[in-house]
C-alpha atoms as a PDB file:
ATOM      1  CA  UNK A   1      64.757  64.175  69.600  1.00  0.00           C
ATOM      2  CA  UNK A   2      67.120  61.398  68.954  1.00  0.00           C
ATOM      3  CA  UNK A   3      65.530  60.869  65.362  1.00  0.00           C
ATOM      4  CA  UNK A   4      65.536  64.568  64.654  1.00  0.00           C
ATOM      5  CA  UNK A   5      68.985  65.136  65.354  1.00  0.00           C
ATOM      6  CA  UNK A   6      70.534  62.251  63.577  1.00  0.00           C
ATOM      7  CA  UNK A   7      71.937  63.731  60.940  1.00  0.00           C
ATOM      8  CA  UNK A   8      73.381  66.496  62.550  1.00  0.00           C
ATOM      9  CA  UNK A   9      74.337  64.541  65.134  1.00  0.00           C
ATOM     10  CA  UNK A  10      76.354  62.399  63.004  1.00  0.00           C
ATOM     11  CA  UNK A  11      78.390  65.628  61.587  1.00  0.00           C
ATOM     12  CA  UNK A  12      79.146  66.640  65.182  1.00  0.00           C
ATOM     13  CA  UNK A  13      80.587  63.677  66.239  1.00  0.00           C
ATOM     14  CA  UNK A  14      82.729  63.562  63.162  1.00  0.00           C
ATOM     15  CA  UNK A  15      84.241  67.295  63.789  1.00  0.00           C
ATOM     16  CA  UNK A  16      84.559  66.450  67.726  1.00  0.00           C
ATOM     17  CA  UNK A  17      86.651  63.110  66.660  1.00  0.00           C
ATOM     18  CA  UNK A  18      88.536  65.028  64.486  1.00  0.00           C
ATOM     19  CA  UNK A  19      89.138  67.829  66.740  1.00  0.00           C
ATOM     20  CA  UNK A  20      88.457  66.823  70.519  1.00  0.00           C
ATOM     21  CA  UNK A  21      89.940  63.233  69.628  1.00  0.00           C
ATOM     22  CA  UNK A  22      93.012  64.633  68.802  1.00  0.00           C
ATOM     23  CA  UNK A  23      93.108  65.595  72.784  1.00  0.00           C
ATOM     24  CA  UNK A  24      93.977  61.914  73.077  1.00  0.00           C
ATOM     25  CA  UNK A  25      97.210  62.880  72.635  1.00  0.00           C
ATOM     26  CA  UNK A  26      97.596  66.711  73.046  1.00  0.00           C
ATOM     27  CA  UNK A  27      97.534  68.379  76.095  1.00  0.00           C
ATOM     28  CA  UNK A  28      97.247  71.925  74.089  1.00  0.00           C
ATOM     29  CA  UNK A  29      94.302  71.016  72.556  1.00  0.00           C
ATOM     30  CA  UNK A  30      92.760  68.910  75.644  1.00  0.00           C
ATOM     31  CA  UNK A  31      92.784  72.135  77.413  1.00  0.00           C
ATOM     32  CA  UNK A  32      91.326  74.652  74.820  1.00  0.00           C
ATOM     33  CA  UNK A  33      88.546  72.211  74.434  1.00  0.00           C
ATOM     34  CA  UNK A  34      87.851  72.633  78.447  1.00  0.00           C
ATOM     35  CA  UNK A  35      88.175  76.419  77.873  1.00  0.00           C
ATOM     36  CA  UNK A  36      85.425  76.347  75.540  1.00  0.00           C
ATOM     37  CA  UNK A  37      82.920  73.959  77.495  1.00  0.00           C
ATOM     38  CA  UNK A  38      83.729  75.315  80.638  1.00  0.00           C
ATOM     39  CA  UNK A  39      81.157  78.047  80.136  1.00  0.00           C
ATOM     40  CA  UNK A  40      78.530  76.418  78.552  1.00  0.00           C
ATOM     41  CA  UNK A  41      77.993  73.900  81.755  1.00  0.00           C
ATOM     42  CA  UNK A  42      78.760  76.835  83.757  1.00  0.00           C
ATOM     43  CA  UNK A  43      75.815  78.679  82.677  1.00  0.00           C
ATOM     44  CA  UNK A  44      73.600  75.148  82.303  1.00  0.00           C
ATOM     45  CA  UNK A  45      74.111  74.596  86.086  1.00  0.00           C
ATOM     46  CA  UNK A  46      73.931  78.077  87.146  1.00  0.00           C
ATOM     47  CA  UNK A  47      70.623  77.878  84.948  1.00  0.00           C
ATOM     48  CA  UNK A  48      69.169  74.913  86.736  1.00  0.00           C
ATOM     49  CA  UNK A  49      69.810  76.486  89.950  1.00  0.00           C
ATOM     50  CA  UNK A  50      67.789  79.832  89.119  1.00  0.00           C
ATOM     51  CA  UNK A  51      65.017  77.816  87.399  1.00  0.00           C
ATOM     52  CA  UNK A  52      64.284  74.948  89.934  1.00  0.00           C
ATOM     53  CA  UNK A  53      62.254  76.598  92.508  1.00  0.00           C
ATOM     54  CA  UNK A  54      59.660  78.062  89.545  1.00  0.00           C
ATOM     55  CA  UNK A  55      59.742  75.317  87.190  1.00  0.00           C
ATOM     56  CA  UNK A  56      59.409  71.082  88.340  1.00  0.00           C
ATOM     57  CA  UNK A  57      61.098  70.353  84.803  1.00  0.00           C
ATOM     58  CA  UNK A  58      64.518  72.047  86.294  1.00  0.00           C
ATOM     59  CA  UNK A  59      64.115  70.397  89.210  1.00  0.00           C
ATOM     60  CA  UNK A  60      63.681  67.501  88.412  1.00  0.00           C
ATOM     61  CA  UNK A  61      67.157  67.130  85.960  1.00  0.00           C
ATOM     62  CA  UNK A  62      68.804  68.480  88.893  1.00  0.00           C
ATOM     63  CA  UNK A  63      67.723  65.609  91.146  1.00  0.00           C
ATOM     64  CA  UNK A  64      69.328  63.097  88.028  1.00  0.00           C
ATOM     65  CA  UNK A  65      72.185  65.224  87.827  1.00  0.00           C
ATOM     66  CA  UNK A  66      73.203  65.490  91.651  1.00  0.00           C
ATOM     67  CA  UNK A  67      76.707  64.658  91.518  1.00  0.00           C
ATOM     68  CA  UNK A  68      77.731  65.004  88.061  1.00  0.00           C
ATOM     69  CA  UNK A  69      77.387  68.885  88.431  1.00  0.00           C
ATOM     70  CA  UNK A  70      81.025  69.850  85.954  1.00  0.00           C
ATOM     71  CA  UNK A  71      81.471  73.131  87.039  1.00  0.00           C
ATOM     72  CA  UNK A  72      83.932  72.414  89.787  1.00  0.00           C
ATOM     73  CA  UNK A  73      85.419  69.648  87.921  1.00  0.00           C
ATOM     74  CA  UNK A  74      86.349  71.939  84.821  1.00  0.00           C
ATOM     75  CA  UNK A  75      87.511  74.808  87.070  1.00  0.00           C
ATOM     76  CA  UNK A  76      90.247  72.274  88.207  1.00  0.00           C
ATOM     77  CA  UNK A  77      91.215  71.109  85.334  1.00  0.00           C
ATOM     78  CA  UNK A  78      91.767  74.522  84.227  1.00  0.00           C
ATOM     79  CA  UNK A  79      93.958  75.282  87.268  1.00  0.00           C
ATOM     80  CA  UNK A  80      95.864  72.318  86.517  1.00  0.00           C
ATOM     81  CA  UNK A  81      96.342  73.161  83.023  1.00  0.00           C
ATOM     82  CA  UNK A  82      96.586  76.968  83.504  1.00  0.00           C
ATOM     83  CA  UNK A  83      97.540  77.440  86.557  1.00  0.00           C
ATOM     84  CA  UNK A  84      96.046  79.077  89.760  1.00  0.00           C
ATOM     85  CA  UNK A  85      95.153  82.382  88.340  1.00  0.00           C
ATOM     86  CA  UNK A  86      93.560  81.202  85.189  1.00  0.00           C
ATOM     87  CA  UNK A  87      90.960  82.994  85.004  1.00  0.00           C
ATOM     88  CA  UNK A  88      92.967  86.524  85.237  1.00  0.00           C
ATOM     89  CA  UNK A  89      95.603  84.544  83.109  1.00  0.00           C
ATOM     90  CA  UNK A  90      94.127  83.063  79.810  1.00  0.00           C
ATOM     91  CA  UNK A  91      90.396  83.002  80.491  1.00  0.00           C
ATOM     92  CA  UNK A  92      88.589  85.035  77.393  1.00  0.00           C
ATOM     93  CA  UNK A  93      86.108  83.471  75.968  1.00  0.00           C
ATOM     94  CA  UNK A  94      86.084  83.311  72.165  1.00  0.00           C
ATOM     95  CA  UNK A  95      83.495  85.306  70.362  1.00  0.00           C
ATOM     96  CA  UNK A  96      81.315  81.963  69.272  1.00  0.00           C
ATOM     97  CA  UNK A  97      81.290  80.816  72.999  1.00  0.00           C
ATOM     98  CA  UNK A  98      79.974  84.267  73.971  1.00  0.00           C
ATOM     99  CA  UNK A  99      77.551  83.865  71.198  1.00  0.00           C
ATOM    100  CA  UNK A 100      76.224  80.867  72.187  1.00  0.00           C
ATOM    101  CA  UNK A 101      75.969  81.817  75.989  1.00  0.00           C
ATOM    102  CA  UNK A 102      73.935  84.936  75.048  1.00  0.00           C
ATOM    103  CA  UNK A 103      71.462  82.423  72.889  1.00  0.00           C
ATOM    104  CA  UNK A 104      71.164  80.723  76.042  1.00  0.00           C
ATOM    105  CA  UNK A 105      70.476  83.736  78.226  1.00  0.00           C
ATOM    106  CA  UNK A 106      68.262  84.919  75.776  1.00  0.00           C
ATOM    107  CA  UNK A 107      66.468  81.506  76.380  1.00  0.00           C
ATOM    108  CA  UNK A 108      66.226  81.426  79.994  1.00  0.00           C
ATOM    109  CA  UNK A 109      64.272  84.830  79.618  1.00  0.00           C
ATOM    110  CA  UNK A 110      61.927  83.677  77.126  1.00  0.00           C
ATOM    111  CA  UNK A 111      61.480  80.217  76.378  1.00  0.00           C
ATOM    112  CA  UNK A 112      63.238  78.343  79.363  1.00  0.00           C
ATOM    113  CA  UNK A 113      61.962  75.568  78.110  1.00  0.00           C
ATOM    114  CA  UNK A 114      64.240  74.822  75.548  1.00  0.00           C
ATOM    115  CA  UNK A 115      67.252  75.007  77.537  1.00  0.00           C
ATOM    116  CA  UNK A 116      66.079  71.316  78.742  1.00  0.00           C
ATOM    117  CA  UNK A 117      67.599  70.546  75.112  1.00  0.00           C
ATOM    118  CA  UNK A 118      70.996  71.901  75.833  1.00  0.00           C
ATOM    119  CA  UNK A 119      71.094  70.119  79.031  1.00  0.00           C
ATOM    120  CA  UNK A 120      70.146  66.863  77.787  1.00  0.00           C
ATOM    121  CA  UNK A 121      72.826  66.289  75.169  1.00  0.00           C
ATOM    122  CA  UNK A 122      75.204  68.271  76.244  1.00  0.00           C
ATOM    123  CA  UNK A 123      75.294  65.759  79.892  1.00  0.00           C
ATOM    124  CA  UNK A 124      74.528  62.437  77.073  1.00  0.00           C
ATOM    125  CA  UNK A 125      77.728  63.981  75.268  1.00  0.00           C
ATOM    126  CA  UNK A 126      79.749  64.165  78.394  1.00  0.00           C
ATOM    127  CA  UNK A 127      78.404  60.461  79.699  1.00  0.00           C
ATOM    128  CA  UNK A 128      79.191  59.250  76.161  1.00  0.00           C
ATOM    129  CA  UNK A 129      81.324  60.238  73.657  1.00  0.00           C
ATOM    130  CA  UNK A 130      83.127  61.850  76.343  1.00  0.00           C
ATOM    131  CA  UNK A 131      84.148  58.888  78.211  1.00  0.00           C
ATOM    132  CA  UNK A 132      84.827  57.390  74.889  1.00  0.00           C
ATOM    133  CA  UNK A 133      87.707  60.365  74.626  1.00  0.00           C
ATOM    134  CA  UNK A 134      88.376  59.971  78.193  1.00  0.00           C
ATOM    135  CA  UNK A 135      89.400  55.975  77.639  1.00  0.00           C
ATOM    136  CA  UNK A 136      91.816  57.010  74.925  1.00  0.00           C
ATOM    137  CA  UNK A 137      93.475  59.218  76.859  1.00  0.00           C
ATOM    138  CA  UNK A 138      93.697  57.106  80.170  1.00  0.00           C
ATOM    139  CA  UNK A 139      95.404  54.884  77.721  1.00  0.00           C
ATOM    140  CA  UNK A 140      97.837  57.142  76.378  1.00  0.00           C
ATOM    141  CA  UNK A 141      99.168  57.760  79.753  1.00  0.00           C
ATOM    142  CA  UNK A 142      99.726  53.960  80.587  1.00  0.00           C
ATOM    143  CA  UNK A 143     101.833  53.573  77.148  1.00  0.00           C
ATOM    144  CA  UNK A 144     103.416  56.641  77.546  1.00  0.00           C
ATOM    145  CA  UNK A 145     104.328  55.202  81.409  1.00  0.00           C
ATOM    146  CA  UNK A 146     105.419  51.784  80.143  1.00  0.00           C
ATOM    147  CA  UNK A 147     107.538  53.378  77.449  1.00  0.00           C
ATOM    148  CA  UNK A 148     108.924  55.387  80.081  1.00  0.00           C
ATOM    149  CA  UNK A 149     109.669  51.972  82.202  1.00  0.00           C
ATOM    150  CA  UNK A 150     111.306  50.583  79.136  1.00  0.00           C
ATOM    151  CA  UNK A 151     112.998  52.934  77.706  1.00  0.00           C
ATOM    152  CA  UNK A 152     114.511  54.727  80.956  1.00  0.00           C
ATOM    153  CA  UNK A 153     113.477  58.274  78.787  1.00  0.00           C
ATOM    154  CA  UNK A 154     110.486  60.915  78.766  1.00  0.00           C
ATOM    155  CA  UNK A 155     110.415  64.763  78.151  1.00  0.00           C
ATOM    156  CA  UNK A 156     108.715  66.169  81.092  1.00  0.00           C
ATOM    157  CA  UNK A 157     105.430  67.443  80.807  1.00  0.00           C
ATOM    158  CA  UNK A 158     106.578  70.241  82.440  1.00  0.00           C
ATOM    159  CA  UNK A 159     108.958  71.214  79.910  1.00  0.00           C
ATOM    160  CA  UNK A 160     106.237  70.514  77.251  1.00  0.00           C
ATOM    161  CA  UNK A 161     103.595  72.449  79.189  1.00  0.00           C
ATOM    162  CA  UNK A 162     105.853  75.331  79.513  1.00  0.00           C
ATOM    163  CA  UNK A 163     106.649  75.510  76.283  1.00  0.00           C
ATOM    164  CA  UNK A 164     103.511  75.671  74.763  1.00  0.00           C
ATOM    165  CA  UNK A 165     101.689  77.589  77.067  1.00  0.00           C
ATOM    166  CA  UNK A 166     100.597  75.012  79.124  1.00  0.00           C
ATOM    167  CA  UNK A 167     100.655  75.220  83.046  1.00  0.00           C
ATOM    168  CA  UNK A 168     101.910  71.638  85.193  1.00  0.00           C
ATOM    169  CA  UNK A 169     100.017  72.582  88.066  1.00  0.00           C
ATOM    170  CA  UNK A 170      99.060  70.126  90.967  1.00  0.00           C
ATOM    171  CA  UNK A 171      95.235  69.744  90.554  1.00  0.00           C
ATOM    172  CA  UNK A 172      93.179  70.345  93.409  1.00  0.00           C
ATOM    173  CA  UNK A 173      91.063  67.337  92.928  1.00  0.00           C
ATOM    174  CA  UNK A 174      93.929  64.890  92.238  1.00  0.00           C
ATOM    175  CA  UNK A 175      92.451  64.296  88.827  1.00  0.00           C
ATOM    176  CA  UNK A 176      95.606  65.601  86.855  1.00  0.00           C
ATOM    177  CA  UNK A 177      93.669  67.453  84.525  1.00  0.00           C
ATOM    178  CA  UNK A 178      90.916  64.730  83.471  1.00  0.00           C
ATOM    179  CA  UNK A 179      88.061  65.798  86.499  1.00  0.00           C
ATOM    180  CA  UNK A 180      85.936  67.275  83.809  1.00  0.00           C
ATOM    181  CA  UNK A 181      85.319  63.391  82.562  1.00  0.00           C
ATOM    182  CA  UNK A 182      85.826  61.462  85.553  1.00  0.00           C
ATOM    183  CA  UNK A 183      82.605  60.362  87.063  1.00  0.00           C
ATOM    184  CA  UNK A 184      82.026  58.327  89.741  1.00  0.00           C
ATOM    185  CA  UNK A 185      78.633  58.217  92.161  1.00  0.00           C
ATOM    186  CA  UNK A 186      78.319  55.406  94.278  1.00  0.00           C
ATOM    187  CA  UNK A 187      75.882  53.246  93.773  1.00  0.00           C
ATOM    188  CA  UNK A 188      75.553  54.756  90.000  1.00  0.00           C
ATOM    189  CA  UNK A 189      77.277  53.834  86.805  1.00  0.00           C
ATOM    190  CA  UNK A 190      77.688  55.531  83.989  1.00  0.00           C
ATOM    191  CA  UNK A 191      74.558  53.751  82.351  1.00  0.00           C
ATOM    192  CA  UNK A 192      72.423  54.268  84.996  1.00  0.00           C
ATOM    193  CA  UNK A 193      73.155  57.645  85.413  1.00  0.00           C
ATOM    194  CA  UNK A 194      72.334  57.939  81.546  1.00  0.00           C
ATOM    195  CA  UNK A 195      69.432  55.531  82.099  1.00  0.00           C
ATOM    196  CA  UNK A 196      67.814  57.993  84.685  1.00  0.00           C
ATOM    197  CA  UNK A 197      68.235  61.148  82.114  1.00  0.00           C
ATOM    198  CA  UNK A 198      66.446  59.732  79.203  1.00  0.00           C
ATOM    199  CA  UNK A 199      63.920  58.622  81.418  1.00  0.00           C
ATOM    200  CA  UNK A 200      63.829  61.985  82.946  1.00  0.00           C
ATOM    201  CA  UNK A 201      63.138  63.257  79.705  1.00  0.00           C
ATOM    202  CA  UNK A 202      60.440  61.272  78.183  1.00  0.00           C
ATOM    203  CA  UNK A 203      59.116  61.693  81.258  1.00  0.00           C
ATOM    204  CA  UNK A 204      58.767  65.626  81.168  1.00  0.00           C
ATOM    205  CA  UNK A 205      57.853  65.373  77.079  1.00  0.00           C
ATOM    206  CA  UNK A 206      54.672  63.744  78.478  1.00  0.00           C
ATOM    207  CA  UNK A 207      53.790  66.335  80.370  1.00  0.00           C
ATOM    208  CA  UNK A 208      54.602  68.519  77.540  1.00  0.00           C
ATOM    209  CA  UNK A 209      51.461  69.787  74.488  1.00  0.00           C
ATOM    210  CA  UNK A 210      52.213  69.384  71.188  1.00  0.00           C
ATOM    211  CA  UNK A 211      54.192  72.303  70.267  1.00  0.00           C
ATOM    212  CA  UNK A 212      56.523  72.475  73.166  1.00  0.00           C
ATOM    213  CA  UNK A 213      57.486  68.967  72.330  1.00  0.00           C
ATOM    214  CA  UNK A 214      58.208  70.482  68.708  1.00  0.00           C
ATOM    215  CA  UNK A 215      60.365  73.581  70.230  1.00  0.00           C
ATOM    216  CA  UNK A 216      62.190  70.956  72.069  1.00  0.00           C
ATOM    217  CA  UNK A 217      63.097  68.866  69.101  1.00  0.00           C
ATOM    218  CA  UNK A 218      63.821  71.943  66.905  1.00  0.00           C
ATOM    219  CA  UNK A 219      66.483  73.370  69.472  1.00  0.00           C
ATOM    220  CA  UNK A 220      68.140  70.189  69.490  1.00  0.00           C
ATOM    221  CA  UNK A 221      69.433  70.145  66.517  1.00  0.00           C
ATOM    222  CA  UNK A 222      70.318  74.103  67.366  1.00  0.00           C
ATOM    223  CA  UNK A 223      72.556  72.681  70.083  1.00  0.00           C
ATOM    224  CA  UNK A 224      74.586  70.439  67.908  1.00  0.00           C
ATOM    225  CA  UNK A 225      74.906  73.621  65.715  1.00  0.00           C
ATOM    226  CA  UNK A 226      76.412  75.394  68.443  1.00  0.00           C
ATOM    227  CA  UNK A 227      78.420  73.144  69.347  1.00  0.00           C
ATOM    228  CA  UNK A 228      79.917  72.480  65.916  1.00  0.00           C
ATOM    229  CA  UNK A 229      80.967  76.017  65.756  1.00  0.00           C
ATOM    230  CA  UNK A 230      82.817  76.350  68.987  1.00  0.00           C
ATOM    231  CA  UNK A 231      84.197  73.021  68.062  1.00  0.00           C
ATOM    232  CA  UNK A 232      85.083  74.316  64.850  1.00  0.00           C
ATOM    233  CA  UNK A 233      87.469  77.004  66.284  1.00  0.00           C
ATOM    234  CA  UNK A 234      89.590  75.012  67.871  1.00  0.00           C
ATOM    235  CA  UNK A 235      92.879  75.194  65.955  1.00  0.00           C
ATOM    236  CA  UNK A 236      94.473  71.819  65.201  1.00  0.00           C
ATOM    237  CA  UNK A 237      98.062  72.014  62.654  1.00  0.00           C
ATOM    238  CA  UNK A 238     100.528  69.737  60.976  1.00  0.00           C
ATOM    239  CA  UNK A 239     102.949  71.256  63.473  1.00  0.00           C
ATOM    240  CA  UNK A 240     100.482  69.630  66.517  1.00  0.00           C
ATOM    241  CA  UNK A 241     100.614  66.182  64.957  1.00  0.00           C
ATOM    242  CA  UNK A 242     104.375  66.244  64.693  1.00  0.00           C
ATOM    243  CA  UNK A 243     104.763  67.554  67.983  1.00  0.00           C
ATOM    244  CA  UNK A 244     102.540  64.451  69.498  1.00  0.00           C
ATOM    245  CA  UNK A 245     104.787  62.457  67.926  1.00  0.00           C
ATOM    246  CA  UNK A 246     107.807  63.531  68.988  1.00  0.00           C
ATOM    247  CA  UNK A 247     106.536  64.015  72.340  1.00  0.00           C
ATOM    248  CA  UNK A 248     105.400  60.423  72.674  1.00  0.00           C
ATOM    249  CA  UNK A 249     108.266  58.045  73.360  1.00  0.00           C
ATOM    250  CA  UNK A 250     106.144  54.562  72.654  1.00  0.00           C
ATOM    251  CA  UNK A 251     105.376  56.089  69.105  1.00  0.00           C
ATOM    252  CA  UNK A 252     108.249  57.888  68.631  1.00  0.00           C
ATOM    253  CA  UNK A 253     110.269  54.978  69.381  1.00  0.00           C
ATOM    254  CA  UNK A 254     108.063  52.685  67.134  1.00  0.00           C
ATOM    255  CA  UNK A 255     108.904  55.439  64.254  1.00  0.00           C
ATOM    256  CA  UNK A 256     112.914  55.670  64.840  1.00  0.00           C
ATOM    257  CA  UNK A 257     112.802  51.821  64.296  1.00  0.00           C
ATOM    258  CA  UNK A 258     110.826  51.746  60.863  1.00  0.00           C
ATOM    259  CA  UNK A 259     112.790  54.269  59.419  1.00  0.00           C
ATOM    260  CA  UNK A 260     115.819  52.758  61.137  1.00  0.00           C
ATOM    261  CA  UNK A 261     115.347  48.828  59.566  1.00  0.00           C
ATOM    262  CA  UNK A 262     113.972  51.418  56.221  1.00  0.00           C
ATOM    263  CA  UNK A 263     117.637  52.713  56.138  1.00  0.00           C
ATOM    264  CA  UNK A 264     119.341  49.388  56.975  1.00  0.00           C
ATOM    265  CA  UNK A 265     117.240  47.428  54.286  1.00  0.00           C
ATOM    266  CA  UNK A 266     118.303  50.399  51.659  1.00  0.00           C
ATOM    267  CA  UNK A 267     121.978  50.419  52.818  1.00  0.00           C
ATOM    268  CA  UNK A 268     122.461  46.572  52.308  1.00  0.00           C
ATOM    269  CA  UNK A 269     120.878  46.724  48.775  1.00  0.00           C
ATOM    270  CA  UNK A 270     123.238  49.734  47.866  1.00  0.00           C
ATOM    271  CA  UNK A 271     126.339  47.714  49.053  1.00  0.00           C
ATOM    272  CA  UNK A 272     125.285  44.266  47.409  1.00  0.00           C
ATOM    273  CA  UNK A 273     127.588  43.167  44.389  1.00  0.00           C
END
């Protein structure tokens, strides 16, 4: 699987860089990214729950997964973000999310099997690229904090959130918006925990003839296709990047000096002799 989808694999994690790492700094697009994921583990968990008692595959992920279940953790991010009607609020899901969530109903009624794809890489994803975005953004907040310290200044975020459609909410979970990527299992790490799922699934492709190991590996690459495209529609502009900027006091400060010792080096050549 990991062979197969190498290439592919390789293009999604350049658009989610592009697009989800941009999240490091923008709250806006932090939160449309949860919008869009939000179903897709929805339905993968609701999925595992239906399929468990008829099929020891199912079961089996949701003994490695117990725990890390996302579907609470998104839902309060989303209230944090949104606010406590959310879902009456802002929830509609695009048209390519509610494409791909009808592919994946349409799998669960005839080829379950292949939904083990989607819930192998989408939970690998979560355990690894997205704690990868989730260190970037833990960072963020300490600079923005220390610039705050320093500085004595910092546009509330609930100005910010306001103003862009954005909801400062107290999160239920205390997580302040990053639950969806904060895991922690006693007694389990994040390797471990990644560890037990590839072991999981060799374990199950074992068991598995020749050509359901070959459906497997062909919807793999379909779920980095998916993926892509939801990805894809997440709107990132000019305007965002200035706005991150200006909304950052460590960087914008770092800025107002460079053009500030620009202007000073320009002014003393203009009044030399």
């Amino acid at each position: 699987m990991r062979e197969a989808t190498k290439k592919i694999h390789s293009v999604s994690d350049s658009m989610v860089n592009a697009k989800l790492g941009f999240a490091m700094s923008d709250e806006r697009v932090w939160a449309e990214g949860l919008l869009i994921f939000y179903e897709v583990f929805k339905f993968l968990e609701e999925a595992i729950d239906r399929l468990r008692p008829k099929n020891e595959y199912f079961d089996r992920f949701q003994k490695v997964l117990e725990g890390i279940d996302r579907k609470a953790a998104f839902e309060s991010d989303l209230y944090f973000y949104y606010g406590p009607h959310w879902k009456k609020t802002c929830y509609q899901p695009r048209s390519s999310v509610s494409d791909y969530i009808k592919h994946l109903k349409t799998l669960e009624a005839r080829e379950p099997l292949r939904l083990l794809a989607y819930i192998y890489h989408l939970y690998m994803g979560l355990l690894s690229g997205g704690q990868i975005i989730k260190r970037k953004r833990d960072i963020k907040t300490k600079i923005t904090k220390g610039a705050t310290n320093i500085f004595g200044f910092v546009i509330p975020s609930c100005v910010l959130n306001r103003a862009f459609n954005i909801t400062s909410s107290t999160s239920k979970s205390g997580h302040q918006g990053n639950a969806a990527t904060d895991i922690r299992i006693e007694g389990r790490s994040i390797s471990s925990i990644k560890k037990d799922i590839v072991f999981t699934m060799n374990d199950i492709s074992a068991d598995l003839s020749k050509d359901e190991r070959v459906s497997l590996i062909d919807e793999s690459i379909l779920v980095f296709t998916w993926n892509n495209k939801v990805v894809s529609t997440i709107q990132v502009s000019w305007f965002d990047a200035f706005r991150n900027v200006a909304t950052n006091p460590f960087v914008a400060f770092i800025l107002l000096g460079l053009l500030g010792s620009m202007w000073y080096l320009l002014f003393l050549r203009w009044v030399e002799p």
